[in-house]
N, C-alpha and C. Protein backbone atom coordinates (compact mmCIF):
# COMPACT_ATOMS: atom_id res chain seq x y z
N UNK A 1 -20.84 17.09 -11.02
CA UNK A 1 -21.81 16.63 -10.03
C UNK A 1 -23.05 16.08 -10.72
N UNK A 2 -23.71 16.46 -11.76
CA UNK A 2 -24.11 16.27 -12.51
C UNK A 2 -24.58 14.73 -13.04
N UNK A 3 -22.76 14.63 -13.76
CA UNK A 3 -23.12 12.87 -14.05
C UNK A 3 -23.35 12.37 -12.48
N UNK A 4 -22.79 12.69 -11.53
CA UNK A 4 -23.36 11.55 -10.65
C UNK A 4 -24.31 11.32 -10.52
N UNK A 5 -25.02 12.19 -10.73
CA UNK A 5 -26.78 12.34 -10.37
C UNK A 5 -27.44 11.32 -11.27
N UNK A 6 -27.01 11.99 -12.45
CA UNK A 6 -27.54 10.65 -13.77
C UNK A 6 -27.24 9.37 -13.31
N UNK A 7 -26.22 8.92 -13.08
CA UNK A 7 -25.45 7.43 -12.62
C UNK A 7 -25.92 6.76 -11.47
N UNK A 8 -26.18 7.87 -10.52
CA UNK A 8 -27.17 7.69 -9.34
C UNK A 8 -29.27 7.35 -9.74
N UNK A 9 -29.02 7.85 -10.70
CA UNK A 9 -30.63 7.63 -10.77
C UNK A 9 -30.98 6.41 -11.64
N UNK A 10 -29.77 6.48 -12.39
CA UNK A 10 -29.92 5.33 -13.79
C UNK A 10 -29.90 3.72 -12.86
N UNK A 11 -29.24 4.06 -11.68
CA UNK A 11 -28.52 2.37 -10.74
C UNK A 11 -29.80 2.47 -9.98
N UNK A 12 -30.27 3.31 -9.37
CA UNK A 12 -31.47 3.02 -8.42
C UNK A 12 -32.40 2.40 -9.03
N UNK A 13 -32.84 3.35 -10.61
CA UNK A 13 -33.55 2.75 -11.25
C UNK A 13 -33.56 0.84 -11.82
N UNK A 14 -31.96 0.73 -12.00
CA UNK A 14 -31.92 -0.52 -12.64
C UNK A 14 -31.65 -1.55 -11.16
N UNK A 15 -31.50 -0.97 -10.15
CA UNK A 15 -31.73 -1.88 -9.02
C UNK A 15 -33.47 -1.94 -8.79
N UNK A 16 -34.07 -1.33 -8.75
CA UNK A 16 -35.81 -1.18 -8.79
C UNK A 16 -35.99 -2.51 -9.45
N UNK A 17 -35.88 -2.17 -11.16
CA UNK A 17 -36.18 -3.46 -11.80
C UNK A 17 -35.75 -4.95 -11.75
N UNK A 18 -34.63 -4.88 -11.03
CA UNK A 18 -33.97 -5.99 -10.77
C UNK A 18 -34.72 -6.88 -9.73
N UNK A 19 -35.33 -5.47 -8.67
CA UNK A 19 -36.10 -6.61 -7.52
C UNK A 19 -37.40 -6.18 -7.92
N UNK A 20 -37.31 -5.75 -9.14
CA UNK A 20 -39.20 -6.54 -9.84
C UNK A 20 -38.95 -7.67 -10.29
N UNK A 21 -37.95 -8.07 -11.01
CA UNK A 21 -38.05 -9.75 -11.31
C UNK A 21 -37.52 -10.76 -10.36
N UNK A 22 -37.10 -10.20 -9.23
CA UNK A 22 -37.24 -11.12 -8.00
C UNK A 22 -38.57 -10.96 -7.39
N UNK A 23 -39.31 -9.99 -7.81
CA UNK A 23 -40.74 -10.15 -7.32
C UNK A 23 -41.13 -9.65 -5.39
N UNK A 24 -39.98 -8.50 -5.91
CA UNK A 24 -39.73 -7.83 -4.46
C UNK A 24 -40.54 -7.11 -4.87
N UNK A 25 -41.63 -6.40 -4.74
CA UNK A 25 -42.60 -5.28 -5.51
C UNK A 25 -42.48 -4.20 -4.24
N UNK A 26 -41.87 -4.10 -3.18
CA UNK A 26 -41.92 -3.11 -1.83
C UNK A 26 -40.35 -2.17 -2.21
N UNK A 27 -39.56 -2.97 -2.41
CA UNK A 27 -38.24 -2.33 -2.80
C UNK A 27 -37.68 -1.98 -4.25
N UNK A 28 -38.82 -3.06 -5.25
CA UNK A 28 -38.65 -2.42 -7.00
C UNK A 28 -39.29 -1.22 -6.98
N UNK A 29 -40.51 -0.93 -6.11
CA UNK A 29 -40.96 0.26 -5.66
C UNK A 29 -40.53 1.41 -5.56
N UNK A 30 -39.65 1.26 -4.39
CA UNK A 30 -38.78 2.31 -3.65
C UNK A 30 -37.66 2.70 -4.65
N UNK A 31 -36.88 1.67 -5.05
CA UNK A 31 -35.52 2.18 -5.70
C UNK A 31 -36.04 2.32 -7.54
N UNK A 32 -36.99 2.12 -7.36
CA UNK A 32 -37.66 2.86 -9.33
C UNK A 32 -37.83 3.97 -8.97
N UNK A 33 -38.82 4.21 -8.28
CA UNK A 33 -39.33 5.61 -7.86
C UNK A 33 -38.01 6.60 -7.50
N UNK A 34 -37.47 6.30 -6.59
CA UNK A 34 -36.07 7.23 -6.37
C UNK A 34 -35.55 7.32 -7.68
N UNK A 35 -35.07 6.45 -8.26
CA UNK A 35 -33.73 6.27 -9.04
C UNK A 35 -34.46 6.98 -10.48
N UNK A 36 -35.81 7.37 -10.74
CA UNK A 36 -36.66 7.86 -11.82
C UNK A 36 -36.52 9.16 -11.49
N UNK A 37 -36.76 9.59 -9.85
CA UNK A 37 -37.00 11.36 -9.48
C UNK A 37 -35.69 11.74 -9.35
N UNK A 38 -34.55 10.86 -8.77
CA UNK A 38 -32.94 11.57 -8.82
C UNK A 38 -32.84 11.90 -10.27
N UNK A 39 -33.05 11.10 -11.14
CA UNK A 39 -32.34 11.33 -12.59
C UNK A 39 -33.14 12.43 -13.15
N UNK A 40 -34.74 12.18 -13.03
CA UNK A 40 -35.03 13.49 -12.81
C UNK A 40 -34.50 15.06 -12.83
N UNK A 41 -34.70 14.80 -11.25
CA UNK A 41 -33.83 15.94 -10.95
C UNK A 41 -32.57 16.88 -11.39
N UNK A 42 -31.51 15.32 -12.07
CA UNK A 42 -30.26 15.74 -12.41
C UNK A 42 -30.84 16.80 -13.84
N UNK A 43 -31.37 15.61 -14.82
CA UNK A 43 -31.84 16.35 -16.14
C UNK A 43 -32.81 17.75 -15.93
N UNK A 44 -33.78 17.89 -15.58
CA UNK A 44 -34.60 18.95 -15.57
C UNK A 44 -34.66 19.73 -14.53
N UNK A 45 -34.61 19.82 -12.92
CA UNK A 45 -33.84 20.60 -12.29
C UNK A 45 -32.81 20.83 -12.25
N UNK A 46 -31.85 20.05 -11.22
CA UNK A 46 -30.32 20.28 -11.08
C UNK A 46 -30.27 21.95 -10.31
N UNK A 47 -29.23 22.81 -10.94
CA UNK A 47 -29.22 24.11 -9.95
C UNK A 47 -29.59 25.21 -11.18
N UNK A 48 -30.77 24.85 -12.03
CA UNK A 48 -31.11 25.93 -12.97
C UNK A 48 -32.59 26.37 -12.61
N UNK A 49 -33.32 25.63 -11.44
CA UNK A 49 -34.15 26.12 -11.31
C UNK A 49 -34.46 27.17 -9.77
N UNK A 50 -35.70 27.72 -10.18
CA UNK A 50 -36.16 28.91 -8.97
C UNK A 50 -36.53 28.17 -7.89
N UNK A 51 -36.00 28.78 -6.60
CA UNK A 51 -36.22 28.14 -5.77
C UNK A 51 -37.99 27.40 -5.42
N UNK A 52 -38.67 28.30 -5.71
CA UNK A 52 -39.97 27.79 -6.05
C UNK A 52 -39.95 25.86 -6.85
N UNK A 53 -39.79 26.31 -7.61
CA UNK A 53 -39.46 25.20 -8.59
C UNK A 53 -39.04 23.74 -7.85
N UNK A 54 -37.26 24.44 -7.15
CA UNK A 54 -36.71 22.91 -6.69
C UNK A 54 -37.59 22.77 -5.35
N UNK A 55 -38.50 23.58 -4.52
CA UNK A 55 -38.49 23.25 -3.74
C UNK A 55 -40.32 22.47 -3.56
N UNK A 56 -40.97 22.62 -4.42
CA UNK A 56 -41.64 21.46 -5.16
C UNK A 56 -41.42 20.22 -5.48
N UNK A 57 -40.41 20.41 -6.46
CA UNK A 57 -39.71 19.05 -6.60
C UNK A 57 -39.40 18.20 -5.99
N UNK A 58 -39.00 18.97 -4.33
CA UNK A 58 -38.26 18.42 -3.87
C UNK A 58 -39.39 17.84 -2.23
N UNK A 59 -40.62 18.76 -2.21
CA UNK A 59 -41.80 18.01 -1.97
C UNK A 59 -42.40 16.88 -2.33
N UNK A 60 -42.45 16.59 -3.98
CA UNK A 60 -42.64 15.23 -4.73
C UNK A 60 -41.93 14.51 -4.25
N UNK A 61 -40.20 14.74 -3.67
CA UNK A 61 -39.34 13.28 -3.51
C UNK A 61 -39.88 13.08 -1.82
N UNK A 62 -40.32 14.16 -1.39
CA UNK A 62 -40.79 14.01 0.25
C UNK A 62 -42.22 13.02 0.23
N UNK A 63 -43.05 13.31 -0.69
CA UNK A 63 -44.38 12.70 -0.87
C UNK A 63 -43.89 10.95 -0.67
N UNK A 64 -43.11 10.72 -1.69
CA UNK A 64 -42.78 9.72 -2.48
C UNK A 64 -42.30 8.51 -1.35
N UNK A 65 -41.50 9.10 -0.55
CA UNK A 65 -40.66 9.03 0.70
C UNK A 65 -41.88 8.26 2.00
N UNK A 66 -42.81 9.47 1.97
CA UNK A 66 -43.58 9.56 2.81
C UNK A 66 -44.66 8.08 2.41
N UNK A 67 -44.99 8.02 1.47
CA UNK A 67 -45.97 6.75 1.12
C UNK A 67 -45.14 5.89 1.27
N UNK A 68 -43.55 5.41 0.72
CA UNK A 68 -42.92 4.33 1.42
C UNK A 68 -42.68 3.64 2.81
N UNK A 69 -42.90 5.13 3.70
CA UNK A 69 -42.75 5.05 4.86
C UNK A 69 -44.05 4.11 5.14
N UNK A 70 -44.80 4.37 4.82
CA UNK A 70 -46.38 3.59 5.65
C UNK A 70 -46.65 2.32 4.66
N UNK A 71 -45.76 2.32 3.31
CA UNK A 71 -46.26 0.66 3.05
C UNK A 71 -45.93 -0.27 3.25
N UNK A 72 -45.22 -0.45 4.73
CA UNK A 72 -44.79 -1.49 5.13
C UNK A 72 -43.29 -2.35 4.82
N UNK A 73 -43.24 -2.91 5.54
CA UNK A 73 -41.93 -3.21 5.84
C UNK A 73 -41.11 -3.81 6.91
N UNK A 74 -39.78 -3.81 7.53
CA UNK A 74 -39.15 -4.11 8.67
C UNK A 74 -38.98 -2.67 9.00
N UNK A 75 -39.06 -2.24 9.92
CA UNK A 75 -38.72 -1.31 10.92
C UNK A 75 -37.63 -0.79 10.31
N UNK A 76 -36.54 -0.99 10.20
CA UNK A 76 -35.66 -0.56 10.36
C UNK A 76 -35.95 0.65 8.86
N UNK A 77 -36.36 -0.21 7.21
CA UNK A 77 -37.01 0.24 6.16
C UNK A 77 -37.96 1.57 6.45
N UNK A 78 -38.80 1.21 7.92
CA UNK A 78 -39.58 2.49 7.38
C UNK A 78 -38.91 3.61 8.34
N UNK A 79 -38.35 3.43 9.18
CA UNK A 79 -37.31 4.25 10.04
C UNK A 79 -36.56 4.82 9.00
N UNK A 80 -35.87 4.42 8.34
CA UNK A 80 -35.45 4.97 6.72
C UNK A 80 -36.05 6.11 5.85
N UNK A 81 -36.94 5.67 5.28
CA UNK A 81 -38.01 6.14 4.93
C UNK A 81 -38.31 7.35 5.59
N UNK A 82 -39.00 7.43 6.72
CA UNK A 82 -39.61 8.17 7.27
C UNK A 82 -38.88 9.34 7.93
N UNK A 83 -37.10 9.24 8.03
CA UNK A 83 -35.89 10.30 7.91
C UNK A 83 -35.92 10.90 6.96
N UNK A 84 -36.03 10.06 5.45
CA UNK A 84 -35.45 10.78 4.36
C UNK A 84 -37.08 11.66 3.91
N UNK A 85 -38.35 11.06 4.35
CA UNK A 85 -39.06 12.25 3.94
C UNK A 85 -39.02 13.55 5.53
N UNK A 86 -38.69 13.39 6.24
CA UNK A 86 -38.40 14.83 7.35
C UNK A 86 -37.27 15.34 6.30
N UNK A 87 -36.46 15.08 6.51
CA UNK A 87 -35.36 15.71 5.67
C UNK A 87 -35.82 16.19 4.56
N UNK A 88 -36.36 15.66 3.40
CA UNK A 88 -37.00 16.10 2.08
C UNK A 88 -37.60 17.74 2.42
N UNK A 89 -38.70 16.96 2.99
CA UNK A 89 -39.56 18.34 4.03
C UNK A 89 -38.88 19.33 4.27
N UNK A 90 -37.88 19.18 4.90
CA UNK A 90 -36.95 20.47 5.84
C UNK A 90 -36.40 21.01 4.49
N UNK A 91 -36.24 20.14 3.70
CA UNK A 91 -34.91 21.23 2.68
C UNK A 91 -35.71 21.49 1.66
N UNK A 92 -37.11 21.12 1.22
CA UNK A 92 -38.11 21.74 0.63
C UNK A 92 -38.80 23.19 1.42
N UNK A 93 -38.84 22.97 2.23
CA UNK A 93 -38.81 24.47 3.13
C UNK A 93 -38.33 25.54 2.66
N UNK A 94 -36.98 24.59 3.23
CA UNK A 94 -36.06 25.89 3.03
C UNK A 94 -35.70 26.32 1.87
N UNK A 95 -36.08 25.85 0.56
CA UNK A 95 -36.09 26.21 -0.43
C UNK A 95 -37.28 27.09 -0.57
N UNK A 96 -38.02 26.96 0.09
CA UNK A 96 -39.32 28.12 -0.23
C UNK A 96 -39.06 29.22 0.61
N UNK A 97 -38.19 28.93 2.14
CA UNK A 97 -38.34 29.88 2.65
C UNK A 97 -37.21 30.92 2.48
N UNK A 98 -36.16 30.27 1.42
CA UNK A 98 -34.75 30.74 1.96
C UNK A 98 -34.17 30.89 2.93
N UNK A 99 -34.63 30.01 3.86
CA UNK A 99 -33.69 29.57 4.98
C UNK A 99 -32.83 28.28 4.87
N UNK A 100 -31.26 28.93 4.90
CA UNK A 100 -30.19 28.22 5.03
C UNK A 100 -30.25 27.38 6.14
N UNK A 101 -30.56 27.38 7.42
CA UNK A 101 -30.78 26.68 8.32
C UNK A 101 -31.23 25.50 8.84
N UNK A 102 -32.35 25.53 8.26
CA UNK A 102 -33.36 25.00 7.57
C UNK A 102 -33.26 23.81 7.69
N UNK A 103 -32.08 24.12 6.06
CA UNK A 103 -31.63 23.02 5.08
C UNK A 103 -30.60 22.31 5.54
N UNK A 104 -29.94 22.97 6.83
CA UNK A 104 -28.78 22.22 7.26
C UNK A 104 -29.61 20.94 8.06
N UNK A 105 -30.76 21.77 8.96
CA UNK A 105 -31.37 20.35 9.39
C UNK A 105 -31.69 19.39 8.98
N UNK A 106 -32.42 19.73 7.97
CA UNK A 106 -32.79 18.43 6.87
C UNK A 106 -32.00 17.98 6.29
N UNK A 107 -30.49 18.37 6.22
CA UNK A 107 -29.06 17.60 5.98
C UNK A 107 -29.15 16.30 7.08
N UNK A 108 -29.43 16.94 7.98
CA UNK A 108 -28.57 15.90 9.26
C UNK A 108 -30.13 15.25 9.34
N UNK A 109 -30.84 15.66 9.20
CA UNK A 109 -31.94 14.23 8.81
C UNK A 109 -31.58 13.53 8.03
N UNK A 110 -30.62 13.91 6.65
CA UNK A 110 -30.74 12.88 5.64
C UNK A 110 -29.20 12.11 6.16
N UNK A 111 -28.30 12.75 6.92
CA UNK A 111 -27.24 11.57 7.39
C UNK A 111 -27.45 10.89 8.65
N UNK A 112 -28.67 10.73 9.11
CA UNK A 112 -29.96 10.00 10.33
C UNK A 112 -30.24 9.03 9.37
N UNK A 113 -30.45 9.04 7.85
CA UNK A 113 -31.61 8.55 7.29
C UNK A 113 -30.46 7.09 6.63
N UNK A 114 -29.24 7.71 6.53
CA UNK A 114 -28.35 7.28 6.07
C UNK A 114 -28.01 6.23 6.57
N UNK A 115 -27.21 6.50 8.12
CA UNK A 115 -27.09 5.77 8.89
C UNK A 115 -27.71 4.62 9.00
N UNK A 116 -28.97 5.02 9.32
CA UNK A 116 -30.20 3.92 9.46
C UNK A 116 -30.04 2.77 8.64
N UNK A 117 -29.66 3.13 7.07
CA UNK A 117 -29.84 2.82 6.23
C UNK A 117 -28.63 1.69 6.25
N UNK A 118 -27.53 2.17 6.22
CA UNK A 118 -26.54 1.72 6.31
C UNK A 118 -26.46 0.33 7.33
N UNK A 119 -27.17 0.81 8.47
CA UNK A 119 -27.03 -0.44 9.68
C UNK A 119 -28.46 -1.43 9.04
N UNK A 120 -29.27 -0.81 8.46
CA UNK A 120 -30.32 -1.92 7.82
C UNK A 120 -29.11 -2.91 7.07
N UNK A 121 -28.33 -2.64 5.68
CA UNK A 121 -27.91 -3.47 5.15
C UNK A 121 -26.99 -3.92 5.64
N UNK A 122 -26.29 -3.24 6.45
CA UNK A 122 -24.80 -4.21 7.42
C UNK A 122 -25.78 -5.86 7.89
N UNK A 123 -26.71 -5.22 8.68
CA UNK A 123 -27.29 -6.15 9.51
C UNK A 123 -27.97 -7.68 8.99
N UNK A 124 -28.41 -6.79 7.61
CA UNK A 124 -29.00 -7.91 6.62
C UNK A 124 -27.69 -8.69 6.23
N UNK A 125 -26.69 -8.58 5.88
CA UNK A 125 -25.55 -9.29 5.42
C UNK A 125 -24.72 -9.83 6.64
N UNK A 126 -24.91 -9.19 7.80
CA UNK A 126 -23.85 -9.74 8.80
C UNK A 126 -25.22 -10.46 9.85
N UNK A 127 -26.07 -10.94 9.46
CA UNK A 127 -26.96 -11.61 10.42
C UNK A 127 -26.99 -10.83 11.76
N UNK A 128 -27.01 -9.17 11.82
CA UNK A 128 -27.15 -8.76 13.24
C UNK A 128 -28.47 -8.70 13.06
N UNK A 129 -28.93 -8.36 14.39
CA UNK A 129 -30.11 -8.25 14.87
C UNK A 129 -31.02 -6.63 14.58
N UNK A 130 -32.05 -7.04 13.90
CA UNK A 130 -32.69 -5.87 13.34
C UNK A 130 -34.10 -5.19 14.23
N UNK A 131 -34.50 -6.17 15.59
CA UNK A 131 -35.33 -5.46 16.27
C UNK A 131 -34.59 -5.79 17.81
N UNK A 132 -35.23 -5.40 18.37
CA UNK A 132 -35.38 -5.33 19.64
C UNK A 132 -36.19 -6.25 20.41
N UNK A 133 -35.72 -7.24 20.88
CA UNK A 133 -36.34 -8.37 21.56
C UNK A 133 -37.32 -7.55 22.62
N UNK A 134 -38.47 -8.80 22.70
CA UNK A 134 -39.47 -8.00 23.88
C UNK A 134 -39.79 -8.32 24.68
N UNK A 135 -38.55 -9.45 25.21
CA UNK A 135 -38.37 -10.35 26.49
C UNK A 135 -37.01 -10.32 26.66
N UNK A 136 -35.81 -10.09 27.88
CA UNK A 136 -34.58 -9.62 27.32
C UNK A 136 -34.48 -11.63 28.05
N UNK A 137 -34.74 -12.20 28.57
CA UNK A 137 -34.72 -13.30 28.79
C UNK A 137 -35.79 -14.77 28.36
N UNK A 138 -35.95 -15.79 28.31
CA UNK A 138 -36.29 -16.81 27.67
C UNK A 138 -37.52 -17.34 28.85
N UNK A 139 -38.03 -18.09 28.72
CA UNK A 139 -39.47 -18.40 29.45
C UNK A 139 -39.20 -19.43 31.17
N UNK A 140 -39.50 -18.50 31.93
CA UNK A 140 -38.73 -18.88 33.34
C UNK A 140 -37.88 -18.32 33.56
N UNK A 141 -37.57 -17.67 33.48
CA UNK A 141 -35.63 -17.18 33.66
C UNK A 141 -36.57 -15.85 34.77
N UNK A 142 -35.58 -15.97 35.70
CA UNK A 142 -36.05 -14.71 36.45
C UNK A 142 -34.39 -14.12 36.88
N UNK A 143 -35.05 -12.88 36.81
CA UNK A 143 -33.65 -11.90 37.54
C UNK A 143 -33.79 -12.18 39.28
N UNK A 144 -32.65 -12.04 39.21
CA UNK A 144 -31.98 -12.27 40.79
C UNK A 144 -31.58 -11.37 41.46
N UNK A 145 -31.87 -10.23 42.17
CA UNK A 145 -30.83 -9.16 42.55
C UNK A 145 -30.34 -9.23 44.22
């Protein structure tokens, strides 16, 4: 489990830099920062530390989360964002509190966060629609009932 973590942090990381030289600085952001605290994690936490410990750590990836959430973006990005730091939160908790429970919630925040995530990039590649129109009809058009 381990290497994945490394492999997982090493790709976030080298996706980060990739959209620094596209001069994406909102998403070289996001996926440096992750892909620096997963690998992180794998090397110097992982499951050797006190719950104290990971559940700090695991506040930093909530912090981290949490400032992405508010620097802007498409909706759908900080809807993202703003799952995976609740979730962070919840299972940083429950690492302090030793509640198993907890942590299941902040599971199903992070497959909320997922999802989200998932229909962000479907949508970006399949040209669906990423907000919510705020006219469901065009200028004149009246309903008829």
């Amino acid at each position: 489990m381990t290497v994945a973590r490394y492999v997982g942090g090493v790709a976030l990381f080298v996706a980060g830099l990739m959209a620094f030289r596209d001069r994406d600085a909102g998403t070289g952001t996001a996926f440096a920062a992750l892909g620096a605290l997963w690998f992180t994690w794998a090397a110097g936490v992982g499951g050797q530390a006190s719950d104290n410990a990971a559940g700090l750590f695991l506040l930093l990836f909530a912090l981290v989360a949490l400032t992405l959430t508010f620097a802007g973006g498409d909706v759908l990005g900080q809807g993202t964002y703003g799952l995976l730091f609740v979730s962070l939160l919840l299972v940083a908790i429950a690492r302090f509190a030793g509640a198993e429970g907890l942590a299941g919630a902040g599971g199903w925040f992070a497959v909320a966060a997922g999802a989200v995530a998932w229909y962000a990039a479907t949508a970006a590649l399949a040209h669906w629609p990423t907000a919510v129109p705020r006219r469901g009809a065009g200028r004149g058009v009246t309903a008829t009932g």
